[in-house]
N, C-alpha and C. Protein backbone atom coordinates (compact mmCIF):
# COMPACT_ATOMS: atom_id res chain seq x y z
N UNK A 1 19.28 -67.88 -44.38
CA UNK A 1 18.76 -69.13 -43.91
C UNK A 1 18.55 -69.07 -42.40
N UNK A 2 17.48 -69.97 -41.90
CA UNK A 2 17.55 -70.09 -40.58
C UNK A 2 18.75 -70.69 -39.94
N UNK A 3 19.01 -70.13 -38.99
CA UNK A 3 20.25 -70.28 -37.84
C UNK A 3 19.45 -70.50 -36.21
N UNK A 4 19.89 -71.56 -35.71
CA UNK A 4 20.22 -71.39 -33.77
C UNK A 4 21.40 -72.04 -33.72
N UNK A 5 22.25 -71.42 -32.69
CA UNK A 5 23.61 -71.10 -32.65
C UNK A 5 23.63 -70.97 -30.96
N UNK A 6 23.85 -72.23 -30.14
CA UNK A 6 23.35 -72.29 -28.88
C UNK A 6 25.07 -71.58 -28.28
N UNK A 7 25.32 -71.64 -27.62
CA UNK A 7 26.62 -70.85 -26.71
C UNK A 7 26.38 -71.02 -25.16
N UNK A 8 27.84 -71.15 -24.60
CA UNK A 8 28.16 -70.95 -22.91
C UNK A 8 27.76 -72.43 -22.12
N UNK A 9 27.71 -73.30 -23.19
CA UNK A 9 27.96 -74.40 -22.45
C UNK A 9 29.52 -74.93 -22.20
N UNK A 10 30.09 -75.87 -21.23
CA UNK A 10 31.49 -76.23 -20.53
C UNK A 10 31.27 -76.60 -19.36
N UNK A 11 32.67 -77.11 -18.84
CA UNK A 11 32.64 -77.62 -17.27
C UNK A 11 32.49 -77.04 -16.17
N UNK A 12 31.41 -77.53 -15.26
CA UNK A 12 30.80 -77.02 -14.71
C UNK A 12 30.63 -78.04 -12.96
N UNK A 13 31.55 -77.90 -11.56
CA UNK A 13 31.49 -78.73 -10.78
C UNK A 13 30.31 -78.67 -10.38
N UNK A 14 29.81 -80.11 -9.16
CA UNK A 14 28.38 -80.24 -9.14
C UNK A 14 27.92 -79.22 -7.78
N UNK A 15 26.81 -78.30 -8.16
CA UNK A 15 25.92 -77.10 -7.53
C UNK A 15 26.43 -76.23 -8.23
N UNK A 16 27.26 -76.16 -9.38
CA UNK A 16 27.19 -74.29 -9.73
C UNK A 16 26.66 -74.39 -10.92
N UNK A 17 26.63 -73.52 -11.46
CA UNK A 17 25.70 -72.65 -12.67
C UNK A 17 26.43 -72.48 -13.96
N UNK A 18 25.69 -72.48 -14.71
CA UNK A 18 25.86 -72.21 -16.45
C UNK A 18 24.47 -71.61 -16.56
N UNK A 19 24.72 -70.71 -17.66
CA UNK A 19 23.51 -70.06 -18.07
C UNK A 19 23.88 -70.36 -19.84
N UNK A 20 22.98 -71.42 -20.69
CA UNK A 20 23.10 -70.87 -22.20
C UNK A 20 22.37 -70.28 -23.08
N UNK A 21 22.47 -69.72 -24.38
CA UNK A 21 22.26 -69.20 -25.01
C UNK A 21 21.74 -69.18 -26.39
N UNK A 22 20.59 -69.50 -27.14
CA UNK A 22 20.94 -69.55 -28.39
C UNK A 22 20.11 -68.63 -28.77
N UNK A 23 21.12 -67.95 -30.11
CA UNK A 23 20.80 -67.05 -30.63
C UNK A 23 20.28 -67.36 -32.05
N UNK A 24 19.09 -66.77 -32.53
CA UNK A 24 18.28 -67.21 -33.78
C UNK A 24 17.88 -65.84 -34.47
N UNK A 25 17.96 -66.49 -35.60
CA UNK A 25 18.47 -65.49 -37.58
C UNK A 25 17.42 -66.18 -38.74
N UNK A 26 16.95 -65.45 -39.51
CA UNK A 26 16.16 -66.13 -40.50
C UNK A 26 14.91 -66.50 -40.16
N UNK A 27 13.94 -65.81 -39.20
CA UNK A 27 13.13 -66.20 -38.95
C UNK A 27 12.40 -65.44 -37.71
N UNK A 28 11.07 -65.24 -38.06
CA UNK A 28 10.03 -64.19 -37.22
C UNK A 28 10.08 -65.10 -35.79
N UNK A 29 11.05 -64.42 -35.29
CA UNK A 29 11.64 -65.33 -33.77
C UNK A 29 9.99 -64.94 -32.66
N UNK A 30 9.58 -64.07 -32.51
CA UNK A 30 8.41 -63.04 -32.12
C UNK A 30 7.14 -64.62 -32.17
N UNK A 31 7.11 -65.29 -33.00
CA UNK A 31 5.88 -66.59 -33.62
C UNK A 31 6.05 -67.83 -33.02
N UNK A 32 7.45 -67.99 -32.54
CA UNK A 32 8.47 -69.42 -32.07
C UNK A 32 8.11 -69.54 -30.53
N UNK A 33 7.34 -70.64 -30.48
CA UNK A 33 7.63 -71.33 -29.07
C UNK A 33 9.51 -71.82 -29.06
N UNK A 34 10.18 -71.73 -28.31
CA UNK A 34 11.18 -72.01 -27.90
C UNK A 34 11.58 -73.43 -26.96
N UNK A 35 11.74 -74.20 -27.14
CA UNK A 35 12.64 -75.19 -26.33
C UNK A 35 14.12 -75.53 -26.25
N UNK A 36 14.11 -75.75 -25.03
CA UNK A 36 15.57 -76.41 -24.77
C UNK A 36 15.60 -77.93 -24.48
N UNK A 37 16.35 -78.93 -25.25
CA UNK A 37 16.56 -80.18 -25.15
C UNK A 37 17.68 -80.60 -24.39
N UNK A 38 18.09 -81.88 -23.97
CA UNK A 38 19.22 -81.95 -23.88
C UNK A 38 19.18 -83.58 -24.28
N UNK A 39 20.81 -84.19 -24.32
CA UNK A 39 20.63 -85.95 -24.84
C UNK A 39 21.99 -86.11 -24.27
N UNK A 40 21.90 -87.29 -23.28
CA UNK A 40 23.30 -88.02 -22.54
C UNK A 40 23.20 -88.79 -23.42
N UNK A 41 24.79 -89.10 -23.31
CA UNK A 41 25.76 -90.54 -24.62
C UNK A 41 24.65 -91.82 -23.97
N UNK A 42 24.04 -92.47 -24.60
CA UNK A 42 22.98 -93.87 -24.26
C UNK A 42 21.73 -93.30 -24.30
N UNK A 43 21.23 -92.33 -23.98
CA UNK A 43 19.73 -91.83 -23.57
C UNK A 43 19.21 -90.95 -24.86
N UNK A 44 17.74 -90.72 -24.60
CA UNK A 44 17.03 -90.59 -25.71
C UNK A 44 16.79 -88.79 -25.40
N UNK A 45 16.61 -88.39 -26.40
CA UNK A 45 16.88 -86.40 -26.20
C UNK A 45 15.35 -86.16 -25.40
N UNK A 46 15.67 -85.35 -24.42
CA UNK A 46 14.65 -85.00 -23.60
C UNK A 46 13.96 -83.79 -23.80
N UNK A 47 12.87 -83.36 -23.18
CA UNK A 47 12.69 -81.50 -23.29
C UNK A 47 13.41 -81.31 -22.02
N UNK A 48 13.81 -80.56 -22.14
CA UNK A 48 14.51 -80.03 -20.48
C UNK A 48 13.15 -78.44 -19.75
N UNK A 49 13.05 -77.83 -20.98
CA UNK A 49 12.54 -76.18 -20.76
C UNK A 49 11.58 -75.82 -22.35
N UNK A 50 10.52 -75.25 -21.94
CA UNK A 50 9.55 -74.66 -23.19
C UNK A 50 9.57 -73.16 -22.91
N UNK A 51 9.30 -72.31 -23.27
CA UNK A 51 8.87 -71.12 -23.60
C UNK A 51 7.79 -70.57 -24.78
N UNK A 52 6.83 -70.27 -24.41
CA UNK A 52 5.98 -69.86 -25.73
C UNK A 52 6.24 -68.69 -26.12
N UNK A 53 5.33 -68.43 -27.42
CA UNK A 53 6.19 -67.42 -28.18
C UNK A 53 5.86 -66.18 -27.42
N UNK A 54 4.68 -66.11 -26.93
CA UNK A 54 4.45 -64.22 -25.66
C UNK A 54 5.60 -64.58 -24.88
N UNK A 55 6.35 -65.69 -24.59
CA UNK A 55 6.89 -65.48 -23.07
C UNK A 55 6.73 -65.82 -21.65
N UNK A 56 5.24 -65.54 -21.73
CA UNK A 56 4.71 -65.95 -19.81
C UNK A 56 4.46 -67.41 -20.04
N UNK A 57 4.21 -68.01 -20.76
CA UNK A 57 4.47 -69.32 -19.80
C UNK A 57 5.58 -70.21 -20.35
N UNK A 58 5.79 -70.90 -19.15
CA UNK A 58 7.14 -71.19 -19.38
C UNK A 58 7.04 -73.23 -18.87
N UNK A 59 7.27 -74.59 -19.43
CA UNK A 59 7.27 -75.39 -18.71
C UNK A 59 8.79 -75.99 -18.63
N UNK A 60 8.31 -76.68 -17.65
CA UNK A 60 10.50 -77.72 -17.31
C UNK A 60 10.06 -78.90 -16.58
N UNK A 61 10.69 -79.78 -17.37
CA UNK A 61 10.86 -81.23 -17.02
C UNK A 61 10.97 -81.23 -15.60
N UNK A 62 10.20 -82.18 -14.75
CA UNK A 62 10.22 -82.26 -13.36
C UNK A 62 11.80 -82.09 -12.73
N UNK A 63 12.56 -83.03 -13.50
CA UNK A 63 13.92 -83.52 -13.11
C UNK A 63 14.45 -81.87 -12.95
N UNK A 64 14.27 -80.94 -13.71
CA UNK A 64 15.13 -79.41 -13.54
C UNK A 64 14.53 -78.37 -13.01
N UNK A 65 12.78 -78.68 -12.36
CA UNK A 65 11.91 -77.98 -11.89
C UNK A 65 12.79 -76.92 -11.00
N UNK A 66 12.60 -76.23 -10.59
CA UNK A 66 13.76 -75.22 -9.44
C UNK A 66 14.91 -74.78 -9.53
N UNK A 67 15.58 -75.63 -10.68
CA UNK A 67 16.69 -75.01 -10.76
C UNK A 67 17.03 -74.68 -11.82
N UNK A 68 16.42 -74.87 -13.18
CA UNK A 68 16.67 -74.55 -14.53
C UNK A 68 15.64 -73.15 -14.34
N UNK A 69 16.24 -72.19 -15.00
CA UNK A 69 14.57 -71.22 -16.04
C UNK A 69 14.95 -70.60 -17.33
N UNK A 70 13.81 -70.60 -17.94
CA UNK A 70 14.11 -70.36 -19.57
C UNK A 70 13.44 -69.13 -19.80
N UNK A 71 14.37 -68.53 -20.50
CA UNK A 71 13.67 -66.96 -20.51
C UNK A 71 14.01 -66.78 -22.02
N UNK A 72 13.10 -65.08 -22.83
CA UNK A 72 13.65 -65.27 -24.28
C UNK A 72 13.25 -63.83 -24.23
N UNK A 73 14.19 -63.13 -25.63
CA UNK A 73 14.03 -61.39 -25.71
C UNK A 73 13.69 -61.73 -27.43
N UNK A 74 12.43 -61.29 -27.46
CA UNK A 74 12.00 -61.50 -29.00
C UNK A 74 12.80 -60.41 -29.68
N UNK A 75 13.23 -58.97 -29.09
CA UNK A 75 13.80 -58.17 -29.60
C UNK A 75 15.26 -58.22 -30.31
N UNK A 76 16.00 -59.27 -29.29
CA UNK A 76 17.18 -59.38 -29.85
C UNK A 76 17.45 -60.97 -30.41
N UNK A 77 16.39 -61.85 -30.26
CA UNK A 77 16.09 -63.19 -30.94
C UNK A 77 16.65 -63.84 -30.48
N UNK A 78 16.66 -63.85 -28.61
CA UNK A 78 17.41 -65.38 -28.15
C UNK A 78 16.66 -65.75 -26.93
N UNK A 79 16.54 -67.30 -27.18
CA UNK A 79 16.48 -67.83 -25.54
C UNK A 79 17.27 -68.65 -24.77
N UNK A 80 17.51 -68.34 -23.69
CA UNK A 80 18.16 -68.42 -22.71
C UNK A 80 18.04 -69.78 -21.42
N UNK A 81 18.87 -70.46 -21.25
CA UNK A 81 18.69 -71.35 -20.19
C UNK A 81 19.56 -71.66 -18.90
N UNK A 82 19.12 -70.67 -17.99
CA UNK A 82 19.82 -70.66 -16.23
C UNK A 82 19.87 -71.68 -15.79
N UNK A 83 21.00 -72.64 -15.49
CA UNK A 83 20.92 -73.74 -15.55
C UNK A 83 21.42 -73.40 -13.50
N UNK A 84 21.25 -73.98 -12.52
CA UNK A 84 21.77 -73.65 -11.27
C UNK A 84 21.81 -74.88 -10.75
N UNK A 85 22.47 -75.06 -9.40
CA UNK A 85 22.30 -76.38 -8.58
C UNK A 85 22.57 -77.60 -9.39
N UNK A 86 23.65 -77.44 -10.48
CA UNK A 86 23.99 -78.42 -11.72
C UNK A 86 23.90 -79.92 -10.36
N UNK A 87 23.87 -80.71 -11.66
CA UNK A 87 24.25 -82.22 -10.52
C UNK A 87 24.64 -83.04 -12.21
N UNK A 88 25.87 -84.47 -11.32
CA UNK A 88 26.43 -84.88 -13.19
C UNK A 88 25.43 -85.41 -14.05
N UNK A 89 24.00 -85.85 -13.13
CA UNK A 89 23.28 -86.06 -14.25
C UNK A 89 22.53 -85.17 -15.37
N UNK A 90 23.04 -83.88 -14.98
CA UNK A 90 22.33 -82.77 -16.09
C UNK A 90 23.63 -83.11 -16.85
N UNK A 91 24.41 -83.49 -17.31
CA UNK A 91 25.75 -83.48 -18.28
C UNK A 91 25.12 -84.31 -19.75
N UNK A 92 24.94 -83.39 -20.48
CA UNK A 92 24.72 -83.68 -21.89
C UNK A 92 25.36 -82.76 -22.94
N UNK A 93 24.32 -83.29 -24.26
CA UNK A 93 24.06 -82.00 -24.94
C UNK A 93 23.15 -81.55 -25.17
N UNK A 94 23.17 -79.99 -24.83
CA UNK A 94 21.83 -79.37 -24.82
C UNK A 94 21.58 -78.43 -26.29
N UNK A 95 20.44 -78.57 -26.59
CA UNK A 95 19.69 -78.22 -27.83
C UNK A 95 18.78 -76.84 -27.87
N UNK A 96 19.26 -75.70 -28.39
CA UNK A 96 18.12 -75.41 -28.44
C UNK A 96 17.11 -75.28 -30.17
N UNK A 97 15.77 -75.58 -29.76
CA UNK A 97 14.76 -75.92 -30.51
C UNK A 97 13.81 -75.16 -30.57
N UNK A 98 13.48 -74.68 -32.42
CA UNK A 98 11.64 -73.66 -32.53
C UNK A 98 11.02 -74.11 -33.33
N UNK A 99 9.66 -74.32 -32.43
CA UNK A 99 8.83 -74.53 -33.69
C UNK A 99 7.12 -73.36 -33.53
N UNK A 100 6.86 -73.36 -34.47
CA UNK A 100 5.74 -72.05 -34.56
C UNK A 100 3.95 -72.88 -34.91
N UNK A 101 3.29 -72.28 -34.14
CA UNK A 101 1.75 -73.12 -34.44
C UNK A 101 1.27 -72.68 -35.87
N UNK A 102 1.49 -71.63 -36.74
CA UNK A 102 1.52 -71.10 -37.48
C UNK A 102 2.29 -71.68 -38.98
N UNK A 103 2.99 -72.87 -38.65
CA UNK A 103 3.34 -73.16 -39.73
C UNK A 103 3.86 -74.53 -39.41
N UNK A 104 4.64 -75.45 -40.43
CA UNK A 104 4.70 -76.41 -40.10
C UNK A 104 6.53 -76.51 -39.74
N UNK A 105 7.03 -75.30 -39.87
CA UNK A 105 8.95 -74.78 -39.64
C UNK A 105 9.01 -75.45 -38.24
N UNK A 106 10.18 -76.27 -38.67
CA UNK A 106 10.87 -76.65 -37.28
C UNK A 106 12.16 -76.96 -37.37
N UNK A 107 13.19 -76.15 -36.19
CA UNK A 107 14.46 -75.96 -36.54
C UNK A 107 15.16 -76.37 -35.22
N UNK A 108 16.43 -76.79 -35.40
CA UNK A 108 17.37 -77.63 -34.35
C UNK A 108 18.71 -76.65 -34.34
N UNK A 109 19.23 -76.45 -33.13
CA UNK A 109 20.35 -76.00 -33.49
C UNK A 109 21.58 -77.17 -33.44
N UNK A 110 22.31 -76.80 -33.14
CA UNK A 110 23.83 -77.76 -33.37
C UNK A 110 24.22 -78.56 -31.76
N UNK A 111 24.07 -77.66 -30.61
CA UNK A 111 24.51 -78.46 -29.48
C UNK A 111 25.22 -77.69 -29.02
N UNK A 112 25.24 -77.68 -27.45
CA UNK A 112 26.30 -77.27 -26.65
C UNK A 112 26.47 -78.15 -25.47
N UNK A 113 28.01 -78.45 -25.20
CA UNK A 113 28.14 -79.68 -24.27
C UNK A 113 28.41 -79.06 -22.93
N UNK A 114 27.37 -79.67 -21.86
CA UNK A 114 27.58 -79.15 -20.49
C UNK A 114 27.87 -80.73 -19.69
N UNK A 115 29.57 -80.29 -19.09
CA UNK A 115 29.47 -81.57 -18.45
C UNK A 115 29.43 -80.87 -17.04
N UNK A 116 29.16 -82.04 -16.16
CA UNK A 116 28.70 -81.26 -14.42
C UNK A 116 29.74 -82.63 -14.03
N UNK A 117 30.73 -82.18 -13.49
CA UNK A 117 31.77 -83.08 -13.05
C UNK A 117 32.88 -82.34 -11.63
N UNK A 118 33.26 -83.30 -10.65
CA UNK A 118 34.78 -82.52 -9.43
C UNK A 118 35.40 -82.54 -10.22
């Protein structure tokens, strides 16, 4: 079955870094545009980061412009989100998300909680 299985989210004080991870199974990862979401307790789930399925282009929500980047290795089936210059309003849960132009498959993973807190 399809799997994303996000990882390396935790506490994190405000300006340093987390980088996460999700890793994806069951599925021609190589076809998948890639996103990363995230959703604070009250607020509605955002895109944070896109990646298409070649790779080169890449978009991010104004709010993480400069300091987020999303990268992905079709070889070993994960993409990745450098999260830097944290501040507490990046503190959610972050998602990562594929969906393919090629079909109508669209898959969610489970969540990883990044809080940005002294």
């Amino acid at each position: 079955q399809v799997q994303l299985v996000e990882s390396g989210g935790g506490l994190v004080q405000p300006g340093g870094s987390l980088r996460l991870s999700c890793a994806a199974s069951g599925l021609r990862f190589s076809l998948y545009t890639m996103k990363w979401y995230r959703q604070a307790p009250g607020k509605e789930r955002e895109v944070v980061a896109a990646i298409i399925s070649g790779g080169n282009i890449r978009h991010y929500a104004d709010s993480v412009k400069g300091r987020f980047s999303i990268s992905r290795d079709n070889l070993k089936k994960t993409v990745d989100l450098q999260m830097n210059s944290l501040k507490p309003e990046d503190t959610a849960v972050y998602y990562c998300y594929a969906e393919t132009p090629y079909s109508d498959q669209k898959y969610w993973g489970q969540g990883t909680q990044v809080t940005v807190s002294s």
